[in-house]
PDB file of N, CA and C in Angstrom:
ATOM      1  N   UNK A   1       0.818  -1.204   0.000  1.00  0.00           N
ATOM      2  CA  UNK A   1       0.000   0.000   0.000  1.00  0.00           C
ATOM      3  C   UNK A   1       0.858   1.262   0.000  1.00  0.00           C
ATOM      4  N   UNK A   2       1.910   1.614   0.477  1.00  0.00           N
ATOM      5  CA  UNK A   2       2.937   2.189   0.455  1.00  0.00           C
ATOM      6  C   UNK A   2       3.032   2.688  -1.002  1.00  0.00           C
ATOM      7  N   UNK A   3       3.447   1.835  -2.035  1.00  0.00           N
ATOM      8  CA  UNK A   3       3.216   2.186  -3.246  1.00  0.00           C
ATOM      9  C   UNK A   3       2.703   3.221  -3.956  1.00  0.00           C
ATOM     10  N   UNK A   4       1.391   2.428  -3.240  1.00  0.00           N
ATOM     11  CA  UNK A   4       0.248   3.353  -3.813  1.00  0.00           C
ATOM     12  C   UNK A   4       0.088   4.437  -3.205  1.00  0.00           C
ATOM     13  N   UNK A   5       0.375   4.936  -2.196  1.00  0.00           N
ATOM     14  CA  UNK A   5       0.274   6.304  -1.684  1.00  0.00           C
ATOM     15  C   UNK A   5       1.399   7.139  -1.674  1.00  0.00           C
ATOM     16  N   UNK A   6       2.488   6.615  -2.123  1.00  0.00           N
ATOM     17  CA  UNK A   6       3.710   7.348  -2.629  1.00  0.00           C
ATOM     18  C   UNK A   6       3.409   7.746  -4.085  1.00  0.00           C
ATOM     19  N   UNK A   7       2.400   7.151  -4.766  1.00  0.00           N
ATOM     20  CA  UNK A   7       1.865   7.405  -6.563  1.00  0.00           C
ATOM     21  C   UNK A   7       1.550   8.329  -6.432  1.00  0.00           C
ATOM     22  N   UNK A   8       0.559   8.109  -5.493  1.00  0.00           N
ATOM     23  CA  UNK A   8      -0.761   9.135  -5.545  1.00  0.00           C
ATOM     24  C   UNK A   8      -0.056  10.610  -4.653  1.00  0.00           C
ATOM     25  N   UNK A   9       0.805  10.571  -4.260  1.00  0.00           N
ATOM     26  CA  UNK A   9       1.121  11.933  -3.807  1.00  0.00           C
ATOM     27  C   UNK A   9       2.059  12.482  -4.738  1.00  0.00           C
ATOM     28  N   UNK A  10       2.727  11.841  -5.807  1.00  0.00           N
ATOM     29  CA  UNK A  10       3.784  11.954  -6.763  1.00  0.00           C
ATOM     30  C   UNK A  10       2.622  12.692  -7.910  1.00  0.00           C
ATOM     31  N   UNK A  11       1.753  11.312  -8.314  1.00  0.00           N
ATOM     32  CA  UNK A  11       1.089  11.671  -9.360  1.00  0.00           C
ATOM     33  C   UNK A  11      -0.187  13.465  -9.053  1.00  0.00           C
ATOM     34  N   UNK A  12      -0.214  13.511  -7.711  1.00  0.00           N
ATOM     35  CA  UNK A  12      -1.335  14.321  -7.663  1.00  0.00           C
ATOM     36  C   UNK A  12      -0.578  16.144  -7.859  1.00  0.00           C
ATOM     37  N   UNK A  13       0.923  15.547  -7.431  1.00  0.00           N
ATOM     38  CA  UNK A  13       1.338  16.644  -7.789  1.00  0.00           C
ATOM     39  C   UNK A  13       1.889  17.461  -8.784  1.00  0.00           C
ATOM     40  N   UNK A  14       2.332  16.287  -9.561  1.00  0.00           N
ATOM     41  CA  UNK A  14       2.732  16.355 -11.036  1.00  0.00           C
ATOM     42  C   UNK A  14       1.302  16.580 -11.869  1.00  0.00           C
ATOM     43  N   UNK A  15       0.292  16.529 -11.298  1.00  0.00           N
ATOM     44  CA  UNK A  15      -1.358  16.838 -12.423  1.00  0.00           C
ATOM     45  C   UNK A  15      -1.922  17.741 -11.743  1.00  0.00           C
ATOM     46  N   UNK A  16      -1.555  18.565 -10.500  1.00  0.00           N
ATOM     47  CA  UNK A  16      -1.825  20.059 -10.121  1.00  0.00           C
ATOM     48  C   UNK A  16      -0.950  21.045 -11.000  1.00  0.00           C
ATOM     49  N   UNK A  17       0.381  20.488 -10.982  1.00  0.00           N
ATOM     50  CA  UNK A  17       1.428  21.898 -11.475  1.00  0.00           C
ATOM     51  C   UNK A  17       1.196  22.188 -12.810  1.00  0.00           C
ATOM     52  N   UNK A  18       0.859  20.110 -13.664  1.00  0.00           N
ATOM     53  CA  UNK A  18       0.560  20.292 -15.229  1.00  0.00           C
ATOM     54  C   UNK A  18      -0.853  21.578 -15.253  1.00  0.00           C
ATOM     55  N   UNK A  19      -1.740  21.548 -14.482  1.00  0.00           N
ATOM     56  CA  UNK A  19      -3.082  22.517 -14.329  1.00  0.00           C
ATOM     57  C   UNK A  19      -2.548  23.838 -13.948  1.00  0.00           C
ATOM     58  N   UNK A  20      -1.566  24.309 -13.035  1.00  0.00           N
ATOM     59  CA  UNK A  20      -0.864  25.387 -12.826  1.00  0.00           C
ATOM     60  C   UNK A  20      -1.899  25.700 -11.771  1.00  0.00           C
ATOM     61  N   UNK A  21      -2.208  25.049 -11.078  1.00  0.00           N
ATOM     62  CA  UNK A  21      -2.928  24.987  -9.817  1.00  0.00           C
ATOM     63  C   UNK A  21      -2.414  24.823  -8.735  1.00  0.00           C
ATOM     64  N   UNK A  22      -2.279  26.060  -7.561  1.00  0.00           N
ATOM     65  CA  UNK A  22      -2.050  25.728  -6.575  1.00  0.00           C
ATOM     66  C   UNK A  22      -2.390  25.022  -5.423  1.00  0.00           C
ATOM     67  N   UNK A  23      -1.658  24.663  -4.252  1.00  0.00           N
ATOM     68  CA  UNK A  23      -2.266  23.656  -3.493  1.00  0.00           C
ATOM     69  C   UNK A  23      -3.331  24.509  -2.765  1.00  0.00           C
ATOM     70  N   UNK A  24      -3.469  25.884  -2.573  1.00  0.00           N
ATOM     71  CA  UNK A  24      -4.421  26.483  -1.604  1.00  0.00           C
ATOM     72  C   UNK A  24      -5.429  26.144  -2.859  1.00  0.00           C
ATOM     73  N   UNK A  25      -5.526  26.400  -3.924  1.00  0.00           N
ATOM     74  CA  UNK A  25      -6.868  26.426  -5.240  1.00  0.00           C
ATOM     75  C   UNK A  25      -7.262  24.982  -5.073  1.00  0.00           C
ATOM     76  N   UNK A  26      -6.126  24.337  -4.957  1.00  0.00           N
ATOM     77  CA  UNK A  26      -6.702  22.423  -4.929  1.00  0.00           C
ATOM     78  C   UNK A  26      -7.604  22.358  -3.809  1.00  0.00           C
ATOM     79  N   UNK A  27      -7.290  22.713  -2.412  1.00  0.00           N
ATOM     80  CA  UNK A  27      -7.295  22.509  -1.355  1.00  0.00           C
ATOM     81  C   UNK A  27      -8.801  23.352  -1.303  1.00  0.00           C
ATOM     82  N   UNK A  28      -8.992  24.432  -2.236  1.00  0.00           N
ATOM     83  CA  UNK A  28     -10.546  24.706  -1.383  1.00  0.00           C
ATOM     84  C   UNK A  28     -11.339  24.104  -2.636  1.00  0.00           C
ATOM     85  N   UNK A  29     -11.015  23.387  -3.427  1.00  0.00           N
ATOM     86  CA  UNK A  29     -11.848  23.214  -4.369  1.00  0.00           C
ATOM     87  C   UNK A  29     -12.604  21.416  -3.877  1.00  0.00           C
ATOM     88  N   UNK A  30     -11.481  21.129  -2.857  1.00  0.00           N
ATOM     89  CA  UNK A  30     -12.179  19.857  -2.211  1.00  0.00           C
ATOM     90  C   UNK A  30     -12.172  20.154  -1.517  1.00  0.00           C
ATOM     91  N   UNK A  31     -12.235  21.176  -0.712  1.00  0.00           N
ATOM     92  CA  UNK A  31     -12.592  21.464   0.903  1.00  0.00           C
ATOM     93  C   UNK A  31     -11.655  20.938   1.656  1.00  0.00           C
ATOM     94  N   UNK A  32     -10.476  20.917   1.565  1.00  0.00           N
ATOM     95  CA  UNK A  32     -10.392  20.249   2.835  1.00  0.00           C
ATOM     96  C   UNK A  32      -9.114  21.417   3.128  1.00  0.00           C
ATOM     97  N   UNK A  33      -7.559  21.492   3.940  1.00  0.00           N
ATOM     98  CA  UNK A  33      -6.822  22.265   4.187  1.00  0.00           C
ATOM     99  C   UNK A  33      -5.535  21.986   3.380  1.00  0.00           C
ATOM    100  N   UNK A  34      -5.103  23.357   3.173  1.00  0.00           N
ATOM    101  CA  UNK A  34      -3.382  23.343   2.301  1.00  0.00           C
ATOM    102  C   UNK A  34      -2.968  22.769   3.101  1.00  0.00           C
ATOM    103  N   UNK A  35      -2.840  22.348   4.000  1.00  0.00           N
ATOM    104  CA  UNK A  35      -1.851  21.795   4.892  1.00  0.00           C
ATOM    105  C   UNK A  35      -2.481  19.537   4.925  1.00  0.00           C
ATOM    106  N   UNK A  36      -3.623  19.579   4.294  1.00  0.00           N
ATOM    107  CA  UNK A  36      -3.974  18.098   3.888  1.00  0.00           C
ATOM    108  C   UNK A  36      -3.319  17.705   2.753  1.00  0.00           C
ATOM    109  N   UNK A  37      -3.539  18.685   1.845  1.00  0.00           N
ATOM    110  CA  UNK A  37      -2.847  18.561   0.580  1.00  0.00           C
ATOM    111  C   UNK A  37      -1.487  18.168   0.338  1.00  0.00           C
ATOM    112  N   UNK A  38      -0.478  19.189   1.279  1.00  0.00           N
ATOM    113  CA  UNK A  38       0.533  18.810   1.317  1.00  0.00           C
ATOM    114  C   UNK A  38       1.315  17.902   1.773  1.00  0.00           C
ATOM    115  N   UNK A  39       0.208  17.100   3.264  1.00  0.00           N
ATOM    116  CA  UNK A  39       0.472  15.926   3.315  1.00  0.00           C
ATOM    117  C   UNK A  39       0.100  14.652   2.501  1.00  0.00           C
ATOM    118  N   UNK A  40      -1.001  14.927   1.730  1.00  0.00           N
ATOM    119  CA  UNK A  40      -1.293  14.015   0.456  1.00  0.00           C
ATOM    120  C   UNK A  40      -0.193  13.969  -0.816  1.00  0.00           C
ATOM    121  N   UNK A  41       0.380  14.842  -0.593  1.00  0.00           N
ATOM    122  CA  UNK A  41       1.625  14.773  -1.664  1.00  0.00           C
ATOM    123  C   UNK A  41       2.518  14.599  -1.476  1.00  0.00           C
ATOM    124  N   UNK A  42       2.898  14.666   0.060  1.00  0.00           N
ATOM    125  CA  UNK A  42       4.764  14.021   0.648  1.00  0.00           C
ATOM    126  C   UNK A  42       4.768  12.822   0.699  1.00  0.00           C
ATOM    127  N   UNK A  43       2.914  12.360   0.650  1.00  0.00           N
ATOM    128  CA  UNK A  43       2.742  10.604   1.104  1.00  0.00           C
ATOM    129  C   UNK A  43       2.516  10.332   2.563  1.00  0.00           C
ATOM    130  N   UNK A  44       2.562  11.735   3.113  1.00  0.00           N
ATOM    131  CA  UNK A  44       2.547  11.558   4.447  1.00  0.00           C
ATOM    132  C   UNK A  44       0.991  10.918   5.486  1.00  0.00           C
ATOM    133  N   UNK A  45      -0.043  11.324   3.849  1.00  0.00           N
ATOM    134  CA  UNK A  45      -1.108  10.737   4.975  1.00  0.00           C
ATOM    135  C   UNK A  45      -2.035   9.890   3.248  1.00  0.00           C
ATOM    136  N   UNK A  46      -3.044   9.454   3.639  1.00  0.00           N
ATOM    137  CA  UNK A  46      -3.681   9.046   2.261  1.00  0.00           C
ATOM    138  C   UNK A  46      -4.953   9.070   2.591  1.00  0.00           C
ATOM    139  N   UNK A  47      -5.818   9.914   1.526  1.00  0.00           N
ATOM    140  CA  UNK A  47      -7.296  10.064   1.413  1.00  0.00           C
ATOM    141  C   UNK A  47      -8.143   9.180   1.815  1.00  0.00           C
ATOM    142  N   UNK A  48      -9.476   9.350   2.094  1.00  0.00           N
ATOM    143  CA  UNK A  48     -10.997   8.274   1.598  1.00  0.00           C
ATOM    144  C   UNK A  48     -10.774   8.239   0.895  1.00  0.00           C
ATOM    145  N   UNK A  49     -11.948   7.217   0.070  1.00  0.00           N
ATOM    146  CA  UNK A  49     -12.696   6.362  -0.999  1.00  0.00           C
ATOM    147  C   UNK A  49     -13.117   8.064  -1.470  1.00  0.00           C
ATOM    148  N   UNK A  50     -13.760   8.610  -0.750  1.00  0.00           N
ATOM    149  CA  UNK A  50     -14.686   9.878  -1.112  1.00  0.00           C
ATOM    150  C   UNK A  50     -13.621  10.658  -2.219  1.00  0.00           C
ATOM    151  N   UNK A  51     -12.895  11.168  -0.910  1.00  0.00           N
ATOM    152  CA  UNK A  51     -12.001  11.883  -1.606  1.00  0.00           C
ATOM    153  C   UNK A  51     -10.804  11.859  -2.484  1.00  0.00           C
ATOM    154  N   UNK A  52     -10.621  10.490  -2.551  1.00  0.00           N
ATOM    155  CA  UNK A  52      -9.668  10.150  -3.706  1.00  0.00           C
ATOM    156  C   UNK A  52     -10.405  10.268  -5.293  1.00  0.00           C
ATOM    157  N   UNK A  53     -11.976  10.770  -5.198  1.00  0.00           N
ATOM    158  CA  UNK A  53     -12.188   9.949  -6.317  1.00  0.00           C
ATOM    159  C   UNK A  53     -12.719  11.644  -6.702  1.00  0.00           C
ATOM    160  N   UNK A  54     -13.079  12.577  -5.923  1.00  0.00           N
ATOM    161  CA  UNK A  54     -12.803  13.880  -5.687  1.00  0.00           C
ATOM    162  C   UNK A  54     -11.231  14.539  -6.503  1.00  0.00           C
ATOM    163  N   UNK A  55     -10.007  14.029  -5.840  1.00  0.00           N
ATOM    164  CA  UNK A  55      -9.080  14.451  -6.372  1.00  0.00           C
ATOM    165  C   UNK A  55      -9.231  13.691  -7.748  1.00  0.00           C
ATOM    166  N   UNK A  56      -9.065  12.406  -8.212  1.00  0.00           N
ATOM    167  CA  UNK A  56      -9.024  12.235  -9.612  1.00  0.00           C
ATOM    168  C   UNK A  56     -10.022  13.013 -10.566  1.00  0.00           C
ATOM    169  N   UNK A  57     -10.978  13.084 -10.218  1.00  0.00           N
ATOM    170  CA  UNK A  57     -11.781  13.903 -11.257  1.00  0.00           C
ATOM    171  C   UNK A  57     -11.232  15.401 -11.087  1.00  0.00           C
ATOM    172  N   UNK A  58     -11.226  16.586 -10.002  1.00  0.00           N
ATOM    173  CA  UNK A  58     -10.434  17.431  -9.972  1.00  0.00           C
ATOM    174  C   UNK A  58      -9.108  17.864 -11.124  1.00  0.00           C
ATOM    175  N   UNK A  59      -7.943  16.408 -10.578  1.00  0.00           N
ATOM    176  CA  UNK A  59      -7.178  16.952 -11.361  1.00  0.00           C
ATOM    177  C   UNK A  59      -7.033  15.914 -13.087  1.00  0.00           C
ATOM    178  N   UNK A  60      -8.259  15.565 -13.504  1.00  0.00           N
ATOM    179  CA  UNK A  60      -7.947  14.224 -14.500  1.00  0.00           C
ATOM    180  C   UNK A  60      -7.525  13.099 -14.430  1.00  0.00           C
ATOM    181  N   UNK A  61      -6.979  13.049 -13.283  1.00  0.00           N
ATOM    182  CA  UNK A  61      -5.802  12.020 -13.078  1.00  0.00           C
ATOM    183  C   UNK A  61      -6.530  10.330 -13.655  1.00  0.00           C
ATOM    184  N   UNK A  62      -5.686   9.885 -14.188  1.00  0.00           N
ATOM    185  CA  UNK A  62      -6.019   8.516 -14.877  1.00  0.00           C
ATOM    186  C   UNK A  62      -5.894   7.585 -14.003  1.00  0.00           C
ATOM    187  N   UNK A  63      -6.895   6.752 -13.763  1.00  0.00           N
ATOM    188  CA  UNK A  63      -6.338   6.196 -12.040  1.00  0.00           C
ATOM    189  C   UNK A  63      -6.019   5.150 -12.220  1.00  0.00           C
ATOM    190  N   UNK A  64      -4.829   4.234 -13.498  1.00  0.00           N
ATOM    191  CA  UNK A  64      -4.105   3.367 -13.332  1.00  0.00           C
ATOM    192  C   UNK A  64      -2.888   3.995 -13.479  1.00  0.00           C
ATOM    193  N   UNK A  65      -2.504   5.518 -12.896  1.00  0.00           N
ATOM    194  CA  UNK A  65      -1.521   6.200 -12.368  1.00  0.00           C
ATOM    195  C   UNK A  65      -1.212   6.035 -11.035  1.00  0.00           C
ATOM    196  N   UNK A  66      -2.166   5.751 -10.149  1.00  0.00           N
ATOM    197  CA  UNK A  66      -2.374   5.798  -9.105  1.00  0.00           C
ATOM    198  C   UNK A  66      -2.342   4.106  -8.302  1.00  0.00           C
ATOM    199  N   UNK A  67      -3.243   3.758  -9.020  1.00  0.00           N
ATOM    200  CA  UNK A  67      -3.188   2.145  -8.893  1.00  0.00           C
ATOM    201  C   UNK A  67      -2.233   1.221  -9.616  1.00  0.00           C
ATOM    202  N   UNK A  68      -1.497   1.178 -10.396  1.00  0.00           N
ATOM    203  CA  UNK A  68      -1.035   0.714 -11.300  1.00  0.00           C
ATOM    204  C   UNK A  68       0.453   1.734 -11.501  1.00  0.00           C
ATOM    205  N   UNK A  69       1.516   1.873 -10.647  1.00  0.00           N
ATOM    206  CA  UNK A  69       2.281   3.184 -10.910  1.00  0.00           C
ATOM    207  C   UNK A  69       3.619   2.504 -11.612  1.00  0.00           C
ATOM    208  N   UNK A  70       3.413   0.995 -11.398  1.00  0.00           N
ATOM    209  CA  UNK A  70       4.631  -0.069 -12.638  1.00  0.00           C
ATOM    210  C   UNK A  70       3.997  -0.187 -13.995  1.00  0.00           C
ATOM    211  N   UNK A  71       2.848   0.109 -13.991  1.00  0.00           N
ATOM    212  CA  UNK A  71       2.804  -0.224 -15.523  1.00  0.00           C
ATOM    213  C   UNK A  71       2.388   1.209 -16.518  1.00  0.00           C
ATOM    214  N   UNK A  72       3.472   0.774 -17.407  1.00  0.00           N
ATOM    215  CA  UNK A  72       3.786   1.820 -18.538  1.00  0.00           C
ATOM    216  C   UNK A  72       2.441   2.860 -18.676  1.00  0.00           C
ATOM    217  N   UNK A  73       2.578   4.018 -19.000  1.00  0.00           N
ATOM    218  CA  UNK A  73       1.537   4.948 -18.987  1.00  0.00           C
ATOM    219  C   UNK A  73       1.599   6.026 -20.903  1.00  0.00           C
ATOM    220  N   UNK A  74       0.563   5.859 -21.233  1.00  0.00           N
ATOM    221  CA  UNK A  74       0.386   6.539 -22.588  1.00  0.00           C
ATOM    222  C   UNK A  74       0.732   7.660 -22.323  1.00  0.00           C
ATOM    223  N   UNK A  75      -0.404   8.134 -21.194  1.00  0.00           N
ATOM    224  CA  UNK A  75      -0.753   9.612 -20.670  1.00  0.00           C
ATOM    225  C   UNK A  75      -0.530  10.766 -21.902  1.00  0.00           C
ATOM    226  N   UNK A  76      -1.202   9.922 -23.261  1.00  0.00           N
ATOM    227  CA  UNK A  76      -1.183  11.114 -24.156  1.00  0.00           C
ATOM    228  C   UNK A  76      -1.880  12.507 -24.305  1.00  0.00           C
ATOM    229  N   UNK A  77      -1.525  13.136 -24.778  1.00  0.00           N
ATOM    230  CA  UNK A  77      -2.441  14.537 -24.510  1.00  0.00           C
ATOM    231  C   UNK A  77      -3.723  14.868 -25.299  1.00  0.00           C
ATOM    232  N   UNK A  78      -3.862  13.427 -26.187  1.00  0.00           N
ATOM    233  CA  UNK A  78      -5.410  12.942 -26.375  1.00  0.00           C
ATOM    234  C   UNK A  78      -6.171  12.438 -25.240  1.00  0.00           C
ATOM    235  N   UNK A  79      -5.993  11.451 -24.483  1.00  0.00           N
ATOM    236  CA  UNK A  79      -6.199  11.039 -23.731  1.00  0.00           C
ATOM    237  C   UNK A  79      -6.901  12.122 -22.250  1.00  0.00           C
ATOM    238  N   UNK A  80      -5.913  12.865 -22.474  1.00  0.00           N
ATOM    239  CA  UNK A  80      -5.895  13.991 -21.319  1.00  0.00           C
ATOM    240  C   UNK A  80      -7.153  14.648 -21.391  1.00  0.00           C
ATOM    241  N   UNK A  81      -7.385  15.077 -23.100  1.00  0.00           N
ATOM    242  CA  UNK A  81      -8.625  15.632 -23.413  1.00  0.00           C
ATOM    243  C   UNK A  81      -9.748  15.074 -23.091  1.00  0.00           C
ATOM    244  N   UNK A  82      -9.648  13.636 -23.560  1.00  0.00           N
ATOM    245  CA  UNK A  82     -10.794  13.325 -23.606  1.00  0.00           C
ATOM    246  C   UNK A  82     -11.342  13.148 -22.636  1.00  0.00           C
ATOM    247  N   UNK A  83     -10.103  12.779 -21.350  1.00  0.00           N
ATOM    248  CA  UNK A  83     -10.679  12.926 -19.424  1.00  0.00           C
ATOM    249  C   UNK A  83     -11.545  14.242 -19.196  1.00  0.00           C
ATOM    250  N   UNK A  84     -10.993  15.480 -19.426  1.00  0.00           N
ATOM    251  CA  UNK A  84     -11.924  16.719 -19.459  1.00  0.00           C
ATOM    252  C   UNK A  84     -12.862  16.761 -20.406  1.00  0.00           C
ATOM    253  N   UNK A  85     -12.974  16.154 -21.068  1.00  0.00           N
ATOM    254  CA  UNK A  85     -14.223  16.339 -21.512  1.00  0.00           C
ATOM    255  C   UNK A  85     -15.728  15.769 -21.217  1.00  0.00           C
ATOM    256  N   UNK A  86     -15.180  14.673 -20.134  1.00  0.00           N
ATOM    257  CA  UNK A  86     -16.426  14.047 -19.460  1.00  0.00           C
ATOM    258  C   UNK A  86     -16.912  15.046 -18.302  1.00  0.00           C
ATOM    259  N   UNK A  87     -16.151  15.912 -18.493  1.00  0.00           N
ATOM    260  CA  UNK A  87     -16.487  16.810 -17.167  1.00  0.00           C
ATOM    261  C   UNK A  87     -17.350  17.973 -17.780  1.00  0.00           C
ATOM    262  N   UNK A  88     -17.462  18.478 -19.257  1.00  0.00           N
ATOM    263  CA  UNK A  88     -17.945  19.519 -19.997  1.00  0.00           C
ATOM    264  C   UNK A  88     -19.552  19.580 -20.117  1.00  0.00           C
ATOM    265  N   UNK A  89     -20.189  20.578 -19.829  1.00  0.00           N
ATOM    266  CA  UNK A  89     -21.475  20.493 -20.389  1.00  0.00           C
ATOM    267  C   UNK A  89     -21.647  20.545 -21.368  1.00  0.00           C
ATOM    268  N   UNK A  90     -23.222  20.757 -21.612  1.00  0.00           N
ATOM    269  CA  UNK A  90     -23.531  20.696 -23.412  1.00  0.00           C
ATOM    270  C   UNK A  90     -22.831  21.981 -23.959  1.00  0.00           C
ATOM    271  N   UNK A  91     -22.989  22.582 -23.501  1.00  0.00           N
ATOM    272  CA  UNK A  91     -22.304  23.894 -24.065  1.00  0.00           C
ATOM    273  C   UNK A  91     -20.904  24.751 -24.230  1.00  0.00           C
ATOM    274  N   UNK A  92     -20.382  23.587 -23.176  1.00  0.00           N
ATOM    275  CA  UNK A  92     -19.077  23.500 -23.238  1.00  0.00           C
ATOM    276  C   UNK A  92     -18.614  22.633 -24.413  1.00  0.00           C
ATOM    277  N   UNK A  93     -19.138  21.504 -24.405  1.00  0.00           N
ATOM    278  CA  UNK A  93     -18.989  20.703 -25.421  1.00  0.00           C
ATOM    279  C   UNK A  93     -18.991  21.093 -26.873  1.00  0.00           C
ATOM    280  N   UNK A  94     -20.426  21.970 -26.882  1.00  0.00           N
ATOM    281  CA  UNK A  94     -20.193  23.066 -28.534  1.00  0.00           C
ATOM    282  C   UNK A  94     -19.248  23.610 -29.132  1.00  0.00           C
ATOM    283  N   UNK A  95     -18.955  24.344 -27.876  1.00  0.00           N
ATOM    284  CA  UNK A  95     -18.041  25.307 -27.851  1.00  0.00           C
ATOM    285  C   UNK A  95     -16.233  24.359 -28.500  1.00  0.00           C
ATOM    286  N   UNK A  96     -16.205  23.434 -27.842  1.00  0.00           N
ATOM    287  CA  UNK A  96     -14.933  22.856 -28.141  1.00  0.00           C
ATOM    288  C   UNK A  96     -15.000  22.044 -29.433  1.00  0.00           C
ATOM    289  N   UNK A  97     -16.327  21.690 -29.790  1.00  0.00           N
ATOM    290  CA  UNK A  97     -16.365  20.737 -31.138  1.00  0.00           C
ATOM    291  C   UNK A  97     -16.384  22.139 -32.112  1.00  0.00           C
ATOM    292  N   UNK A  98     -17.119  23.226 -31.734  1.00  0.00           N
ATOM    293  CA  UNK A  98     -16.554  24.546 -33.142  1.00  0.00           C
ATOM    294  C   UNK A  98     -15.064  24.595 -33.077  1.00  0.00           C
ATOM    295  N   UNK A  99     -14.519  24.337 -31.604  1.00  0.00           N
ATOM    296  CA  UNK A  99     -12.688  25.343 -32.008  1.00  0.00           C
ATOM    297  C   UNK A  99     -11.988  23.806 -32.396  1.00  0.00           C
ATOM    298  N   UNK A 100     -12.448  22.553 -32.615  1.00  0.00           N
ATOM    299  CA  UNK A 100     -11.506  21.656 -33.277  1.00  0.00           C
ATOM    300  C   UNK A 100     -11.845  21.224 -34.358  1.00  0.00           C
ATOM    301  N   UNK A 101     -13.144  22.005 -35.003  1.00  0.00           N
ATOM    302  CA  UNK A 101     -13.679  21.968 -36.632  1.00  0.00           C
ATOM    303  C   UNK A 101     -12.614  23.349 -37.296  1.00  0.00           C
ATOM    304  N   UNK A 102     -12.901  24.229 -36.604  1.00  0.00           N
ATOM    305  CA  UNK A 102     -12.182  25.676 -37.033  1.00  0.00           C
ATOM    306  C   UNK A 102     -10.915  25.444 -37.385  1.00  0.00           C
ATOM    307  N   UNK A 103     -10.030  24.876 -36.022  1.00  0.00           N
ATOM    308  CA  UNK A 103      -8.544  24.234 -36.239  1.00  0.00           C
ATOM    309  C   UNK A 103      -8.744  23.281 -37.433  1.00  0.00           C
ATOM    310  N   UNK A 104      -8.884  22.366 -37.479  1.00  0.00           N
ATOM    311  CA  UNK A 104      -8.879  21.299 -38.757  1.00  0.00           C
ATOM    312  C   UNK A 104      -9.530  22.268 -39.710  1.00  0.00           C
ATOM    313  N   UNK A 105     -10.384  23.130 -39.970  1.00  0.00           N
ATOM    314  CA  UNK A 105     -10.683  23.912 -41.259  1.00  0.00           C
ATOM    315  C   UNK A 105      -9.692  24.598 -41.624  1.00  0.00           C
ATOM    316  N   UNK A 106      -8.836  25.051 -40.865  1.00  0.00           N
ATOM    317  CA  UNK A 106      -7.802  25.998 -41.088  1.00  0.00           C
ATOM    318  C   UNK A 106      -6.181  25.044 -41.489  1.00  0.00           C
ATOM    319  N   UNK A 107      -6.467  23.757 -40.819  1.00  0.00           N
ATOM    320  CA  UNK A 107      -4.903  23.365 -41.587  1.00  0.00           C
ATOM    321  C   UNK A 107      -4.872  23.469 -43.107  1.00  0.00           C
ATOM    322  N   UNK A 108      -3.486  23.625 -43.129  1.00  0.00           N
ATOM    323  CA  UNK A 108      -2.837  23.423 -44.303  1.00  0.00           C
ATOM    324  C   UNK A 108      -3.041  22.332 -45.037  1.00  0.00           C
ATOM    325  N   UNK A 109      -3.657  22.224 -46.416  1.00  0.00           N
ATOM    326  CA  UNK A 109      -3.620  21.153 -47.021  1.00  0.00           C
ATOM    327  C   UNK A 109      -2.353  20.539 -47.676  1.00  0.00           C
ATOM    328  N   UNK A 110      -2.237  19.550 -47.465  1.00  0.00           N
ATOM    329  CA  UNK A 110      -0.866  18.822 -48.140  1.00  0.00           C
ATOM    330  C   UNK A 110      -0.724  17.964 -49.260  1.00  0.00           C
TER     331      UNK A 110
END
């Protein structure tokens, strides 16, 4: 178990900084204290069920990062997308299917 809570404080911090999110912004966005956070990331303490599943959706995190921290990781930046995008409303969703029609309308043909 060790493992796994050395991942999960590795991985949670390496998918706050990729967000450019600080630990006080992490920390009130699940309620709990900068000072939990930072023990969730030295490894020093390890979440609930609740709140682990709180932080993965929060920060995307792919949770055979977390569970799984020996086996090889894609973690492509397709992938990444498509995690946020289960989080998008309908209108968010519009919004991003016009700006990746626009982009592809606009490449260069070859």
């Amino acid at each position: 178990m060790s493992d796994v809570k050395k991942s999960l404080g590795t991985t949670m911090k390496n998918a706050r900084n990729a967000l450019n999110m600080t630990q006080d912004q992490l920390a009130e966005r699940l309620k709990v204290t900068k000072r939990y956070i930072m023990h969730l990331e030295s490894s020093r303490k390890k979440p609930s069920y609740d709140l682990l599943f709180k932080i993965i959706r929060e920060l995307n995190i792919q949770p055979d990062l977390i569970f799984y921290p020996e086996k090889p990781s894609k973690d492509s930046r397709i992938e990444d997308l498509i995690r946020m995008l289960y989080n998008c409303d309908e209108r968010s969703i519009q919004i991003v299917r016009a700006t990746v029609k626009a982009a592809l309308d606009s490449q260069t043909k070859e």
